[in-house]
C-alpha atoms as a PDB file:
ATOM      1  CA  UNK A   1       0.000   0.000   0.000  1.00  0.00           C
ATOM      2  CA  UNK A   2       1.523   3.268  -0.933  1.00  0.00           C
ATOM      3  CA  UNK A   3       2.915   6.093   1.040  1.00  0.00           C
ATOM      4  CA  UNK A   4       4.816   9.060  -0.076  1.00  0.00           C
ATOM      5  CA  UNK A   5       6.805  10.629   2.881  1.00  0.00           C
ATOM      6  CA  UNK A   6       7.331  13.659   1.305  1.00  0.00           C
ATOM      7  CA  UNK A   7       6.089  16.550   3.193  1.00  0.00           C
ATOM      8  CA  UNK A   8       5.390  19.358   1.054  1.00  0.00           C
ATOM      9  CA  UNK A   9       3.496  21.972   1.562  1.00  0.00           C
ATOM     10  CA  UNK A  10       4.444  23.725  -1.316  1.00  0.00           C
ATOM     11  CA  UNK A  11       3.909  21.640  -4.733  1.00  0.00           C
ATOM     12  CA  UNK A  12       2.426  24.683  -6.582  1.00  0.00           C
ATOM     13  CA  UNK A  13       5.810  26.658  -5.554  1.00  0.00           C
ATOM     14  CA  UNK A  14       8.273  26.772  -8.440  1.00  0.00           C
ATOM     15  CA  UNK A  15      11.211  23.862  -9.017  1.00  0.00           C
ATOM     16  CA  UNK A  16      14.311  23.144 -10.705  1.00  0.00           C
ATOM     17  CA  UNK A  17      14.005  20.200 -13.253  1.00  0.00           C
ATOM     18  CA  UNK A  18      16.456  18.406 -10.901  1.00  0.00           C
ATOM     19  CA  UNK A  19      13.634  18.393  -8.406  1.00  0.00           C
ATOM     20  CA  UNK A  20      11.391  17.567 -10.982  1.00  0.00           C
ATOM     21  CA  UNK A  21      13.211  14.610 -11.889  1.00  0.00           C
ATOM     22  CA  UNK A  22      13.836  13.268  -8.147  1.00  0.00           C
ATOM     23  CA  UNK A  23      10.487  14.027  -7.265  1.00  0.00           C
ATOM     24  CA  UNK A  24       9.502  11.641 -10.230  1.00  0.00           C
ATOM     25  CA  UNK A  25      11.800   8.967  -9.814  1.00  0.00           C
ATOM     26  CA  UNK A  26      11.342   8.649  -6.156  1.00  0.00           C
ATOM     27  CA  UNK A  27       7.859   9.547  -4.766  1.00  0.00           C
ATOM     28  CA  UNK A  28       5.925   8.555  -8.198  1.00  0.00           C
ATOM     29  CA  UNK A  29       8.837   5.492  -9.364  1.00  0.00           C
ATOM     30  CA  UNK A  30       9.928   3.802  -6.215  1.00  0.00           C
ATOM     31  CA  UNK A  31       7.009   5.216  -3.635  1.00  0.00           C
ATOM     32  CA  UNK A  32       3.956   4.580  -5.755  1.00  0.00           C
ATOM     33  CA  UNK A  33       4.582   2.084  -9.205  1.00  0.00           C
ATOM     34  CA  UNK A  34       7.454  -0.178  -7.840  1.00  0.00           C
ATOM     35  CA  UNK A  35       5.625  -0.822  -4.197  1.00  0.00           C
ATOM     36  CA  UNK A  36       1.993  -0.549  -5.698  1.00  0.00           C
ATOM     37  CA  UNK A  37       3.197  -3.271  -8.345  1.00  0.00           C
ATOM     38  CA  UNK A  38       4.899  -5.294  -5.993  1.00  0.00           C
ATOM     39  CA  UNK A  39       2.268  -5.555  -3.318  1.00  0.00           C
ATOM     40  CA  UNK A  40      -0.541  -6.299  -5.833  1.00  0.00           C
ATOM     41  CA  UNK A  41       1.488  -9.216  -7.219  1.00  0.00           C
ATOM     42  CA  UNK A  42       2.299 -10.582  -3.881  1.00  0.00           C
ATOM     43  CA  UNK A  43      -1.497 -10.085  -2.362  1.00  0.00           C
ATOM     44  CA  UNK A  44      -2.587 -11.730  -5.421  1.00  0.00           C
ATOM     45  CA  UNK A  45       0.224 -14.807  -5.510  1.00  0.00           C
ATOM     46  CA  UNK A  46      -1.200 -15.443  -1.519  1.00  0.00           C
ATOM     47  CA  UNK A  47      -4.697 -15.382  -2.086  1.00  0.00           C
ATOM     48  CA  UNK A  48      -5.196 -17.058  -5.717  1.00  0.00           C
ATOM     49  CA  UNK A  49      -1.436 -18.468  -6.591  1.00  0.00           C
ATOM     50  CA  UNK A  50       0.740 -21.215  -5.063  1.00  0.00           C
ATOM     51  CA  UNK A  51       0.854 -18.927  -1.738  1.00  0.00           C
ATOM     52  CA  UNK A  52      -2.742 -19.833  -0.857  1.00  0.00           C
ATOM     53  CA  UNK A  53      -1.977 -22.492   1.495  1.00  0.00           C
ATOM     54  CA  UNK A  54      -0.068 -19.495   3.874  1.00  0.00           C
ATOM     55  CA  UNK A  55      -3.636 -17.790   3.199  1.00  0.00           C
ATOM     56  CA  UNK A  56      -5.483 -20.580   4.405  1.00  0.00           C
ATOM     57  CA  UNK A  57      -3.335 -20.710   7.319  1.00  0.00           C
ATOM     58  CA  UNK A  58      -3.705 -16.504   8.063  1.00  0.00           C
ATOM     59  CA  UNK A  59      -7.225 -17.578   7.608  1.00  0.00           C
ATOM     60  CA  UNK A  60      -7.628 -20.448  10.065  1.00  0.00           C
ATOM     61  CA  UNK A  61      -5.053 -17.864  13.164  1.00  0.00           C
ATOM     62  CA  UNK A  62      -6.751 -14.547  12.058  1.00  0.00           C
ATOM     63  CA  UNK A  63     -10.345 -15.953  12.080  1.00  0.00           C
ATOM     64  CA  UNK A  64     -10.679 -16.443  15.818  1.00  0.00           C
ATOM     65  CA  UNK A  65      -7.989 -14.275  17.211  1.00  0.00           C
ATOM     66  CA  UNK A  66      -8.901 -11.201  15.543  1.00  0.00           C
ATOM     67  CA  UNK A  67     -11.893 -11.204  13.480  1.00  0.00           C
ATOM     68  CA  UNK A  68     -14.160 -12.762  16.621  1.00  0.00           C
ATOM     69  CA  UNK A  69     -13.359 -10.171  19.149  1.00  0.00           C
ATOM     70  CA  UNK A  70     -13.727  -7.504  16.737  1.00  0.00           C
ATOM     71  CA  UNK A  71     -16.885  -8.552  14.324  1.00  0.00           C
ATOM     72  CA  UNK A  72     -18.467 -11.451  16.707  1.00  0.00           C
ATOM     73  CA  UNK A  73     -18.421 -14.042  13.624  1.00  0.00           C
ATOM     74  CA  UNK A  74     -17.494 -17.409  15.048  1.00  0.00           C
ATOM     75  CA  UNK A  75     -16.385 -20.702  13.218  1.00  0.00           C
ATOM     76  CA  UNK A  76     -15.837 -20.687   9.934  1.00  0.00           C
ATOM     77  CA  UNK A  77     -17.741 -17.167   9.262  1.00  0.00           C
ATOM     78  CA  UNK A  78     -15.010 -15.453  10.792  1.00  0.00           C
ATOM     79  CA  UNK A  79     -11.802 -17.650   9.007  1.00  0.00           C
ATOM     80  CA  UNK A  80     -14.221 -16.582   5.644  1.00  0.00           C
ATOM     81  CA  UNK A  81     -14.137 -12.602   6.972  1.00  0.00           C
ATOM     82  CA  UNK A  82     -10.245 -12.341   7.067  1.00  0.00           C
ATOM     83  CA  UNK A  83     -10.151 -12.372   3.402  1.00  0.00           C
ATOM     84  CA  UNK A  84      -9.808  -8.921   2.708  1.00  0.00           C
ATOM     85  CA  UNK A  85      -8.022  -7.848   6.294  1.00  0.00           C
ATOM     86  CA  UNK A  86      -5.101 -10.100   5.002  1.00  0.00           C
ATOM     87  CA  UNK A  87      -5.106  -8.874   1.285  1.00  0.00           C
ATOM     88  CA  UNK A  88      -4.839  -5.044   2.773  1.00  0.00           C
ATOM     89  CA  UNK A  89      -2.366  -6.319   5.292  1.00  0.00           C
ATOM     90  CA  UNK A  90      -0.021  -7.572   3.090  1.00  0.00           C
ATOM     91  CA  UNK A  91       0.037  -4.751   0.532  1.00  0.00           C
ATOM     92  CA  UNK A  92       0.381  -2.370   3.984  1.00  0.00           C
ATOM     93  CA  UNK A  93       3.491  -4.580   5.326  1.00  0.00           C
ATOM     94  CA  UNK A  94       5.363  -4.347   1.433  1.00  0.00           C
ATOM     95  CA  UNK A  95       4.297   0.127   1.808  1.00  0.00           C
ATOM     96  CA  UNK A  96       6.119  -0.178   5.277  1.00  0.00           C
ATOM     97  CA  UNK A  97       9.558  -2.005   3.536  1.00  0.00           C
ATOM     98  CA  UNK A  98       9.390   0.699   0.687  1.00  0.00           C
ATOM     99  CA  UNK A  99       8.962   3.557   3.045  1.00  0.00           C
ATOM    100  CA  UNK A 100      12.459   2.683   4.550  1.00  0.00           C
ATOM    101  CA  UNK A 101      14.507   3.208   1.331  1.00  0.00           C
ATOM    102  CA  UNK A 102      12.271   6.146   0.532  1.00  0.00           C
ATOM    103  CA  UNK A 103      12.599   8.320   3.408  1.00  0.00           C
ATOM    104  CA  UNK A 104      16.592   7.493   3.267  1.00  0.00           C
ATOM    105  CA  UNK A 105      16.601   9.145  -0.020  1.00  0.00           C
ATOM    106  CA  UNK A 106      14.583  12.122   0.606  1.00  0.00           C
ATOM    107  CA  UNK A 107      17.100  12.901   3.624  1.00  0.00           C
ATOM    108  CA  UNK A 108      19.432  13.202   1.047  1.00  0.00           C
ATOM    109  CA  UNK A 109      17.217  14.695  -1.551  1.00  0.00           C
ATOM    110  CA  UNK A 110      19.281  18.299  -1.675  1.00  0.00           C
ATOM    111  CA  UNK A 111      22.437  17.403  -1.826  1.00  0.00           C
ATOM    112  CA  UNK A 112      20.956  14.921  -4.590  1.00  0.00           C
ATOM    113  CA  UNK A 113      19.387  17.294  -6.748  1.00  0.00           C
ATOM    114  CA  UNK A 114      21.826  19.989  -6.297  1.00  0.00           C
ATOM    115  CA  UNK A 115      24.334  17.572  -7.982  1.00  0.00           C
ATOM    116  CA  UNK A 116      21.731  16.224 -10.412  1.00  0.00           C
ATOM    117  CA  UNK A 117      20.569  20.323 -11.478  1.00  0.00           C
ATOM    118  CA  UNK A 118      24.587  21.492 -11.843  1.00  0.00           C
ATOM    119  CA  UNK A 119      25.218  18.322 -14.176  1.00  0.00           C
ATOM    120  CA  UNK A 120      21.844  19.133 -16.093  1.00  0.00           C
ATOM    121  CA  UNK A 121      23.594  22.878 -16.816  1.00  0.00           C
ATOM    122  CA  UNK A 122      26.770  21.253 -17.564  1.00  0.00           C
ATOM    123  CA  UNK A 123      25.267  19.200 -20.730  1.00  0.00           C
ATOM    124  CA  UNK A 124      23.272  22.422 -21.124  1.00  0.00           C
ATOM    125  CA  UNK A 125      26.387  24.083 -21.768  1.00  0.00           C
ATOM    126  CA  UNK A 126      27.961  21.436 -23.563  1.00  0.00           C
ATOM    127  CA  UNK A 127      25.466  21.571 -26.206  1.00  0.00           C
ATOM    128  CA  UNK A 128      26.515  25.414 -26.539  1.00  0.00           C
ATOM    129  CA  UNK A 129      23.801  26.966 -24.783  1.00  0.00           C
ATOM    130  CA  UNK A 130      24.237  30.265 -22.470  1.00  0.00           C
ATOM    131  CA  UNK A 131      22.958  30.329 -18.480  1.00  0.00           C
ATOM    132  CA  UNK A 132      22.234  33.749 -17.374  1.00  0.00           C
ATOM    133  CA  UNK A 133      23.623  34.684 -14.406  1.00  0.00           C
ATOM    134  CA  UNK A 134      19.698  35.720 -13.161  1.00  0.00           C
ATOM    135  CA  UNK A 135      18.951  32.199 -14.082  1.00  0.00           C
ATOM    136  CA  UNK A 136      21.789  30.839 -12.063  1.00  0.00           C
ATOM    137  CA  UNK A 137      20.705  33.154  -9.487  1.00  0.00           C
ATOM    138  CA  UNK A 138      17.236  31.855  -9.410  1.00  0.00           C
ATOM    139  CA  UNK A 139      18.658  28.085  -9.035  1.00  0.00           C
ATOM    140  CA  UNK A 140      20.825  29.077  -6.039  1.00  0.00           C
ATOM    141  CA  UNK A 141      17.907  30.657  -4.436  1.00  0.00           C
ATOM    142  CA  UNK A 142      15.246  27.610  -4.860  1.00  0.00           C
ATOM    143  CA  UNK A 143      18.689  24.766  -4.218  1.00  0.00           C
ATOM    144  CA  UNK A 144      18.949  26.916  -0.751  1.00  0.00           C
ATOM    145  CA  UNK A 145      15.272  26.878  -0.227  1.00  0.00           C
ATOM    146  CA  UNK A 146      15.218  23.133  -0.745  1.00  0.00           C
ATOM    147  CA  UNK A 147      18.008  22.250   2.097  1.00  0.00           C
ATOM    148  CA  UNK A 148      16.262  25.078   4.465  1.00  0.00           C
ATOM    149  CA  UNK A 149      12.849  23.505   4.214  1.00  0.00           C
ATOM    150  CA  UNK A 150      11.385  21.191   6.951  1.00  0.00           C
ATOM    151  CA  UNK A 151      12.282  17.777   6.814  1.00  0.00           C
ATOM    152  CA  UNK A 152      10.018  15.038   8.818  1.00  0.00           C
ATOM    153  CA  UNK A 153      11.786  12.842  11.534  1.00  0.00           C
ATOM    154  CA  UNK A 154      11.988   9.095  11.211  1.00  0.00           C
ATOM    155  CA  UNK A 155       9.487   9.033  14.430  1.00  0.00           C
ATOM    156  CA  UNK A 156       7.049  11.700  13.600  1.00  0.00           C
ATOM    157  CA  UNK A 157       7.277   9.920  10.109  1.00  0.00           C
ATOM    158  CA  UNK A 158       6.362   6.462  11.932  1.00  0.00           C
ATOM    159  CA  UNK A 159       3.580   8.039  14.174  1.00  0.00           C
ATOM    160  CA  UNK A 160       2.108   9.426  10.993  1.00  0.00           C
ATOM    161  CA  UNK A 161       1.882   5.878   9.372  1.00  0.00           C
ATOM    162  CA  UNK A 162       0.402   4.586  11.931  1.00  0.00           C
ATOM    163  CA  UNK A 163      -2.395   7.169  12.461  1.00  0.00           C
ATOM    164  CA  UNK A 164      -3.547   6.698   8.549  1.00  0.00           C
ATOM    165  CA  UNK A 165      -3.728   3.018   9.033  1.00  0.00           C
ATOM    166  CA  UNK A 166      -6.075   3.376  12.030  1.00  0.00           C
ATOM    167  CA  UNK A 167      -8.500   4.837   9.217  1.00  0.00           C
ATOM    168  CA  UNK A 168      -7.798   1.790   6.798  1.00  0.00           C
ATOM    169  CA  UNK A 169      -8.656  -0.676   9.256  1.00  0.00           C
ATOM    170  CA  UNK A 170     -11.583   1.328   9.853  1.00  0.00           C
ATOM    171  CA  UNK A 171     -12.884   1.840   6.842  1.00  0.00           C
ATOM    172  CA  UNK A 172     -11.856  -1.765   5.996  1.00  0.00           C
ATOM    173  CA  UNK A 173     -13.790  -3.320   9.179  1.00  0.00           C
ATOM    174  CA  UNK A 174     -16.646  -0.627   8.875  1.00  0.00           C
ATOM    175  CA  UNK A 175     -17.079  -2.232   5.164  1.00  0.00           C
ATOM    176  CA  UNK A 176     -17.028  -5.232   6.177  1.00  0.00           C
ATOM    177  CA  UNK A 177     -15.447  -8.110   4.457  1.00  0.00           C
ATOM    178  CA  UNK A 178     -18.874  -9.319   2.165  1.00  0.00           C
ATOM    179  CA  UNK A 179     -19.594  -5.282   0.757  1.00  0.00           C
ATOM    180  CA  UNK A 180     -15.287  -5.176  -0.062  1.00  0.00           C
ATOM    181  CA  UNK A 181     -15.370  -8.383  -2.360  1.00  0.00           C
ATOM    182  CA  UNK A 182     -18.643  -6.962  -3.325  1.00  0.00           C
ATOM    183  CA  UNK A 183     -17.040  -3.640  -4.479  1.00  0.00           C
ATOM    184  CA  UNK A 184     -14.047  -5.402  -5.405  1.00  0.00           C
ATOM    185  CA  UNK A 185     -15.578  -7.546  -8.151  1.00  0.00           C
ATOM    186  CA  UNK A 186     -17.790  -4.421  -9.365  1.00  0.00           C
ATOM    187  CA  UNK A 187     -15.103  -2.527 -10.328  1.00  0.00           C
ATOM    188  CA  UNK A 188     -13.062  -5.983 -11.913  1.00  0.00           C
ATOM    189  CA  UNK A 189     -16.203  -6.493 -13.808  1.00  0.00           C
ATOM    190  CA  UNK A 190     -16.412  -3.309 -14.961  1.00  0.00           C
ATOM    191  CA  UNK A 191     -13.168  -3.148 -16.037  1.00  0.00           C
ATOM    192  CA  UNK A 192     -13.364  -6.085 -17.931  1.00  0.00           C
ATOM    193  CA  UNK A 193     -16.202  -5.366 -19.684  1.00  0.00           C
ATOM    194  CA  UNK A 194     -14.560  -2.377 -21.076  1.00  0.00           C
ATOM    195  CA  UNK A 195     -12.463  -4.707 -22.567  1.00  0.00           C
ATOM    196  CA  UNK A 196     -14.674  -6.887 -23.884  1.00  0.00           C
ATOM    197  CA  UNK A 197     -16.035  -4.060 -25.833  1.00  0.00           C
ATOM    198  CA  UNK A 198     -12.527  -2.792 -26.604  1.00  0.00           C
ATOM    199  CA  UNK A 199     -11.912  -5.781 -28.658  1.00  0.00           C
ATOM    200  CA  UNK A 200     -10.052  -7.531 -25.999  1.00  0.00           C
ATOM    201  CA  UNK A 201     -12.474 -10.732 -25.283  1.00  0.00           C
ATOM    202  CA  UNK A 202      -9.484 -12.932 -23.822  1.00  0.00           C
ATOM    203  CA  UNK A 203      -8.429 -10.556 -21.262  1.00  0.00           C
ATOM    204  CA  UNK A 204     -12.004  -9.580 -20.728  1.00  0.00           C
ATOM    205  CA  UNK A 205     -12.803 -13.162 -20.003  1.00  0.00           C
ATOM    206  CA  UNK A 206      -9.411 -14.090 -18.215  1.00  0.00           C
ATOM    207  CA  UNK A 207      -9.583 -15.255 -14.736  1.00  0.00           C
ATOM    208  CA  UNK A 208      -6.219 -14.193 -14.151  1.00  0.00           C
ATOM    209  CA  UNK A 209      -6.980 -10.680 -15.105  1.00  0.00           C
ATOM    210  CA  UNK A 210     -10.087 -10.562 -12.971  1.00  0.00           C
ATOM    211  CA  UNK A 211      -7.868 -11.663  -9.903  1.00  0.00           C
ATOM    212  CA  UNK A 212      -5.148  -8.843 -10.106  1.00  0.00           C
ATOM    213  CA  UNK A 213      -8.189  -6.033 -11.283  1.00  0.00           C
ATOM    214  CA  UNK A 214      -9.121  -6.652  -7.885  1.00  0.00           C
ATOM    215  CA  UNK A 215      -6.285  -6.217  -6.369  1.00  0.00           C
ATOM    216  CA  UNK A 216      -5.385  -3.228  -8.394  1.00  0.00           C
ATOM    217  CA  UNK A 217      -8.961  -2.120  -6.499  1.00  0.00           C
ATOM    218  CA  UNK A 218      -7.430  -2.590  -3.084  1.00  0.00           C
ATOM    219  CA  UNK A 219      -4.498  -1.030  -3.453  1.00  0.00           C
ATOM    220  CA  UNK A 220      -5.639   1.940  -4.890  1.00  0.00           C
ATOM    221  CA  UNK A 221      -8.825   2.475  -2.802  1.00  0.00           C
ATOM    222  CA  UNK A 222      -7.062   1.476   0.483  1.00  0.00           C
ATOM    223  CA  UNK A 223      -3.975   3.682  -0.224  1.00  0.00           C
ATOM    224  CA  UNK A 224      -5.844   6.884  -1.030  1.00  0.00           C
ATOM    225  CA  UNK A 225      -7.224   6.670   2.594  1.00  0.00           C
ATOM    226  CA  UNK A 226      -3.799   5.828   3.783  1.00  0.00           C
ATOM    227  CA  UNK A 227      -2.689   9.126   1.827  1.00  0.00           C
ATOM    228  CA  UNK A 228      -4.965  11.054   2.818  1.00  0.00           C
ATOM    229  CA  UNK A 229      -4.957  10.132   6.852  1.00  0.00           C
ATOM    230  CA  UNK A 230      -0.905  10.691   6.416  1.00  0.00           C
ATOM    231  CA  UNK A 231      -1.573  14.266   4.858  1.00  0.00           C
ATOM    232  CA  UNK A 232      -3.771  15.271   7.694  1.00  0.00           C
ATOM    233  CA  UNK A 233      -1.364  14.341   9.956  1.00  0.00           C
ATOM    234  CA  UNK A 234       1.914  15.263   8.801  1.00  0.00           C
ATOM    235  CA  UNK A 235       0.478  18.540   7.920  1.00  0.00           C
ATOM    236  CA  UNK A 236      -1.609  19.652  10.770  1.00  0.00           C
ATOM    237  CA  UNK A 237      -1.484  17.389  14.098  1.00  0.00           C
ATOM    238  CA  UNK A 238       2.381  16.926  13.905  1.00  0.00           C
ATOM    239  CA  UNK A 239       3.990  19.185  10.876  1.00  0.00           C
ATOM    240  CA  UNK A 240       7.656  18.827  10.704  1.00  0.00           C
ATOM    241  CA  UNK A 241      10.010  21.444  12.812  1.00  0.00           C
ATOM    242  CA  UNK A 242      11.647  23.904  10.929  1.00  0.00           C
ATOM    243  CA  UNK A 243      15.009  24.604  10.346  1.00  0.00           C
ATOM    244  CA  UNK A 244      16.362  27.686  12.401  1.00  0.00           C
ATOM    245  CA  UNK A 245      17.003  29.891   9.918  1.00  0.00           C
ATOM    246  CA  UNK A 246      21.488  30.100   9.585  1.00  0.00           C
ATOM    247  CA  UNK A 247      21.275  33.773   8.740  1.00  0.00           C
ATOM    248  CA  UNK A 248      19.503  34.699  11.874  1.00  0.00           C
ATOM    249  CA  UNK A 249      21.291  32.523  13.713  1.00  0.00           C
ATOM    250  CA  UNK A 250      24.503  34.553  12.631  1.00  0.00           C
ATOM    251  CA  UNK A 251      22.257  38.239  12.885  1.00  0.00           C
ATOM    252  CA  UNK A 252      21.915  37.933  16.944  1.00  0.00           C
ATOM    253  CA  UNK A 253      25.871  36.475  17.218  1.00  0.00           C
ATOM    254  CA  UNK A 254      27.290  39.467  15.461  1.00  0.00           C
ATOM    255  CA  UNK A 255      24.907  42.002  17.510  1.00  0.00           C
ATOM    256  CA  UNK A 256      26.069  40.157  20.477  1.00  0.00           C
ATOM    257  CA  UNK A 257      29.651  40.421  19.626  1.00  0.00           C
ATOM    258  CA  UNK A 258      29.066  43.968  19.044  1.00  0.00           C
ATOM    259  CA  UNK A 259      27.763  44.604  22.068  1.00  0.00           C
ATOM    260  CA  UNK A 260      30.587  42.711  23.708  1.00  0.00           C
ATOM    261  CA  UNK A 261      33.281  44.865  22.235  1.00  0.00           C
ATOM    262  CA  UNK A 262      31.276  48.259  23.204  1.00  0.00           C
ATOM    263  CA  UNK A 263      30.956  46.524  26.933  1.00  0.00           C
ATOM    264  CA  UNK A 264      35.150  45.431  27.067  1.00  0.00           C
ATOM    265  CA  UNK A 265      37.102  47.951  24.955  1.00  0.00           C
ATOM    266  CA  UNK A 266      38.205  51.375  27.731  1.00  0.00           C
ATOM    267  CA  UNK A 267      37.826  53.799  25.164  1.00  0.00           C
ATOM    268  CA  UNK A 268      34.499  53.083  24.576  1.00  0.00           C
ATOM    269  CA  UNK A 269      32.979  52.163  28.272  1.00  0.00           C
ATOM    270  CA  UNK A 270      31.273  55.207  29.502  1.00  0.00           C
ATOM    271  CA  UNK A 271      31.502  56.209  32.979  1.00  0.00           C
ATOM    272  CA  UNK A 272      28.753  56.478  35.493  1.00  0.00           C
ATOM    273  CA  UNK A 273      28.808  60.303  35.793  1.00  0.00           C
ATOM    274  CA  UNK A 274      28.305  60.697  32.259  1.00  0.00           C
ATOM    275  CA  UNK A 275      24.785  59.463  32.082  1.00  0.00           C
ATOM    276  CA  UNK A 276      24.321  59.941  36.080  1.00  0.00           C
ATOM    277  CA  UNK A 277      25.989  62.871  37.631  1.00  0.00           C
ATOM    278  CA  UNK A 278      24.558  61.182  40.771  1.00  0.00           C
ATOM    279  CA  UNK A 279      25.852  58.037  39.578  1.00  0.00           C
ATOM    280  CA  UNK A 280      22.547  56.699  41.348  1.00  0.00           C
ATOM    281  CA  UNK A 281      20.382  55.930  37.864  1.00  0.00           C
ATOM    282  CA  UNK A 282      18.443  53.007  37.486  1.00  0.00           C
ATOM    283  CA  UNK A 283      20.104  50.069  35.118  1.00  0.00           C
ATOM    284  CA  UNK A 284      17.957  49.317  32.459  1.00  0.00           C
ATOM    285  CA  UNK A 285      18.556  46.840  30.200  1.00  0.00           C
ATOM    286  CA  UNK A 286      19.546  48.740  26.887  1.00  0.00           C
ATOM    287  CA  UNK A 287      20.885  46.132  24.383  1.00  0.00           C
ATOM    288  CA  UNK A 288      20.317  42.422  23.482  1.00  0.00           C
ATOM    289  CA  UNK A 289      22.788  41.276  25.764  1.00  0.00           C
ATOM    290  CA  UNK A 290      21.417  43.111  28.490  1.00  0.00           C
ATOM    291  CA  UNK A 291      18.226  42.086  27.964  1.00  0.00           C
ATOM    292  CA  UNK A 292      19.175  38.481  28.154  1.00  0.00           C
ATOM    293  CA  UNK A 293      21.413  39.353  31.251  1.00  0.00           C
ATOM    294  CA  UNK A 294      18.131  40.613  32.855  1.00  0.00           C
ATOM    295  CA  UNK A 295      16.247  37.378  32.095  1.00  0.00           C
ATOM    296  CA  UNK A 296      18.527  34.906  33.736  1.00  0.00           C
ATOM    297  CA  UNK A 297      18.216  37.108  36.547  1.00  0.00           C
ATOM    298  CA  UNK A 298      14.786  37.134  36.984  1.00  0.00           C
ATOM    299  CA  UNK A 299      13.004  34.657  39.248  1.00  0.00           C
ATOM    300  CA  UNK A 300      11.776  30.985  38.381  1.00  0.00           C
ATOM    301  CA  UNK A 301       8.536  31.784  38.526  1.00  0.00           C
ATOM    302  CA  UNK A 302       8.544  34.232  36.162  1.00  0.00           C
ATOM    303  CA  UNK A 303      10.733  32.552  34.164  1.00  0.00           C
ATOM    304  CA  UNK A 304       8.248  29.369  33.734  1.00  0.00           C
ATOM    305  CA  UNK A 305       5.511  31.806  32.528  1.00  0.00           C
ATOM    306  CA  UNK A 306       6.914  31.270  28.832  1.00  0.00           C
ATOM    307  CA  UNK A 307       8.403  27.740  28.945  1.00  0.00           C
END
């Protein structure tokens, strides 16, 4: 069942064909078409290949140890209702083993398409054409943009996956195992009457295509609720951290330093009576660093207010 980890929330924005690329190869190549196609093939070889016998067996230790404390079918009625739980499970266990590879590229995704978009303007310029230096400009800007934006942790990452399945196995048990192959065998009929019409009788006729159409039915329909539960959550309940931001980072350090310099260099230190001919003046806190002098001053209590 696919996931994409990316966490985006700006696919409108603008982006280099380097990103284009990567975002094509991984998230719609690896994420979606290789896992997709791999977990319909194996859902399919366990229920109607040579794996059926460990279907069977799912069958007979699912029927009583899940599907009777959670539906209240006994005996063979519940073995009968695991049918679709283990097709969805197995396509969800071959999403989790492609989300590991996936999410270890996409930490790496700027470096990666920074070296991917400066060898796409090297055979750009091998072929004679001239990069503006506003276009270069404009690459630099969205390549820094990239490796600045928020990046999800491996944990917040897991805790998403987990809250979109909670809505598959929902929607999955609140179907109910009869209405999925039901809605399973609508569509594969559908489908294969379209062919039938299309001139293509055998495949319209074929067994074998009936069995992966349905499938293809889980897969999809299960893994745009997956999707969808992940967007929610990766986007509102737990959205990545951002990055602090390096140039403000480096902003307060050189005020700081400033103020530093002002505080320890003679010629510069003022003397009480300058200011305070009384030399009895209140100290206020004046700069940055004072400020931040004043707050470790001030009392725990007060202090806890903003933690």
């Amino acid at each position: 069942m696919s996931m994409t980890p990316t966490t985006d929330k700006e696919s409108n924005a603008p982006k280099l064909e380097a990103q284009k690329k990567f975002d094509q190869w991984v998230y719609g190549g690896i994420s979606y078409f290789a896992q997709a196609a791999t977990g319909i093939v194996l859902a399919r070889w366990i229920r109607n290949g040579s794996g059926k016998k460990y279907f069977d067996a799912m069958s007979q230790w699912m029927g009583p140890r899940v599907i009777t404390p959670l539906t209240g079918k006994l005996g063979e009625e519940a073995v009968k209702a695991a049918d679709s739980p283990i097709v969805v499970s197995t396509m969800i266990m071959c999403g989790n083993a492609f989300l590991i590879p996936v999410k270890m590229i996409e930490n790496h995704k700027p470096a990666i398409v920074r070296k991917w978009q400066y060898a796409i303007n090297a055979k750009r310029e091998k072929k004679g054409e001239i990069i503006s230096e506003a276009e270069r400009n404009e690459q630099e800007m969205l390549l820094d943009k990239l490796e600045k934006k928020p990046n999800q942790s491996w944990i917040s990452l897991g805790i998403a996956r987990a809250a979109s399945l909670v809505g598959v196995y929902a929607v999955l048990f609140g179907i109910g195992n009869k209405n999925n192959i039901a809605a399973e065998k609508f569509f594969a009929d559908g489908v294969q009457h379209g062919m039938k019409n299309a001139g293509l009788k055998q495949m319209g006729e074929s067994e074998t295509t009936q069995s992966y159409l349905r499938m293809i039915f889980n897969d999809g329909f299960y893994s745009a609720i997956s999707a969808g539960g992940l967007y929610v959550w990766s986007h509102f309940v737990m959205p990545p951290k951002k990055k602090p931001s390096g140039e403000a980072l480096l902003d307060v350090g050189e005020e700081l330093a400033e103020e530093i310099t002002d505080i320890t260099t003679p010629a510069t230190r003022k003397k009480p009576e300058q200011d305070c001919p009384t030399g009895r003046c209140p100290k206020e806190p004046t700069s940055r660093l004072a400020a931040l002098k004043s707050l470790s001053t001030q009392p725990e209590q007060e202090a806890s207010v903003n933690v």
